[in-house]
Protein backbone atom coordinates (compact mmCIF):
# COMPACT_ATOMS: atom_id res chain seq x y z
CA UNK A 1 81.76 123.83 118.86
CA UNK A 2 84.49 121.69 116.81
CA UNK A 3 83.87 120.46 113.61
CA UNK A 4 86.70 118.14 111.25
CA UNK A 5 86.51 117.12 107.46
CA UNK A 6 85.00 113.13 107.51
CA UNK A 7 87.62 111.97 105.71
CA UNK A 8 90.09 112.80 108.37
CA UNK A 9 91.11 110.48 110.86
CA UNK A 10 93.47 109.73 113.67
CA UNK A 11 97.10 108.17 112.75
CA UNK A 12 95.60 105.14 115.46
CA UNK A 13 93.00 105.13 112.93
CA UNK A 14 95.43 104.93 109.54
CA UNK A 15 97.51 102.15 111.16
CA UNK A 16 94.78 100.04 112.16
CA UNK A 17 93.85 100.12 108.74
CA UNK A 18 96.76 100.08 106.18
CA UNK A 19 98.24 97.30 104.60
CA UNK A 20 100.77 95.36 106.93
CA UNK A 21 103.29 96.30 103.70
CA UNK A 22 103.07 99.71 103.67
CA UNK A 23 103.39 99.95 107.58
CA UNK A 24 106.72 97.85 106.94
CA UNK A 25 108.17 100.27 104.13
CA UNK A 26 107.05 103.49 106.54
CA UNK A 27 108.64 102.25 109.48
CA UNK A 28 112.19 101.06 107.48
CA UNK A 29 112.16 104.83 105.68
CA UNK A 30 111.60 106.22 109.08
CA UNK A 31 114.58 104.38 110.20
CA UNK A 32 116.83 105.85 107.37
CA UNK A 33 115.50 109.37 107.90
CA UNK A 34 116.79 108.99 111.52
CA UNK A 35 119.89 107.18 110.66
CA UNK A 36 120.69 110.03 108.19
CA UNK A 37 119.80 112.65 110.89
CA UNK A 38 122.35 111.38 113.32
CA UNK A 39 125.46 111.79 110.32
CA UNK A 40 124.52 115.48 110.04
C-alpha cells in the first residue's frame, strides 16, 4: 500500500503548470549555480 499528500505532485507536473516566467528565471539561476560550481 502507498499513499502521498494530494498536494504533491511530480516536477512533470509543476512544469506543465508554472508560469512560462518563472520556468525562465529557474532555468537562468540553474545556469549560474552550475557556472559557479565549475570556478570552485
Amino acid at each position: 500500500m502507498s499513499w502521498k499528500w494530494e498536494y504533491a505532485f511530480g516536477a512533470e507536473e509543476a512544469a506543465r503548470t508554472a508560469p512560462s516566467g518563472l520556468l525562465t528565471a529557474v532555468e537562468r539561476k540553474a545556469d549560474q549555480l552550475v557556472r559557479a560550481a565549475e570556478r570552485l
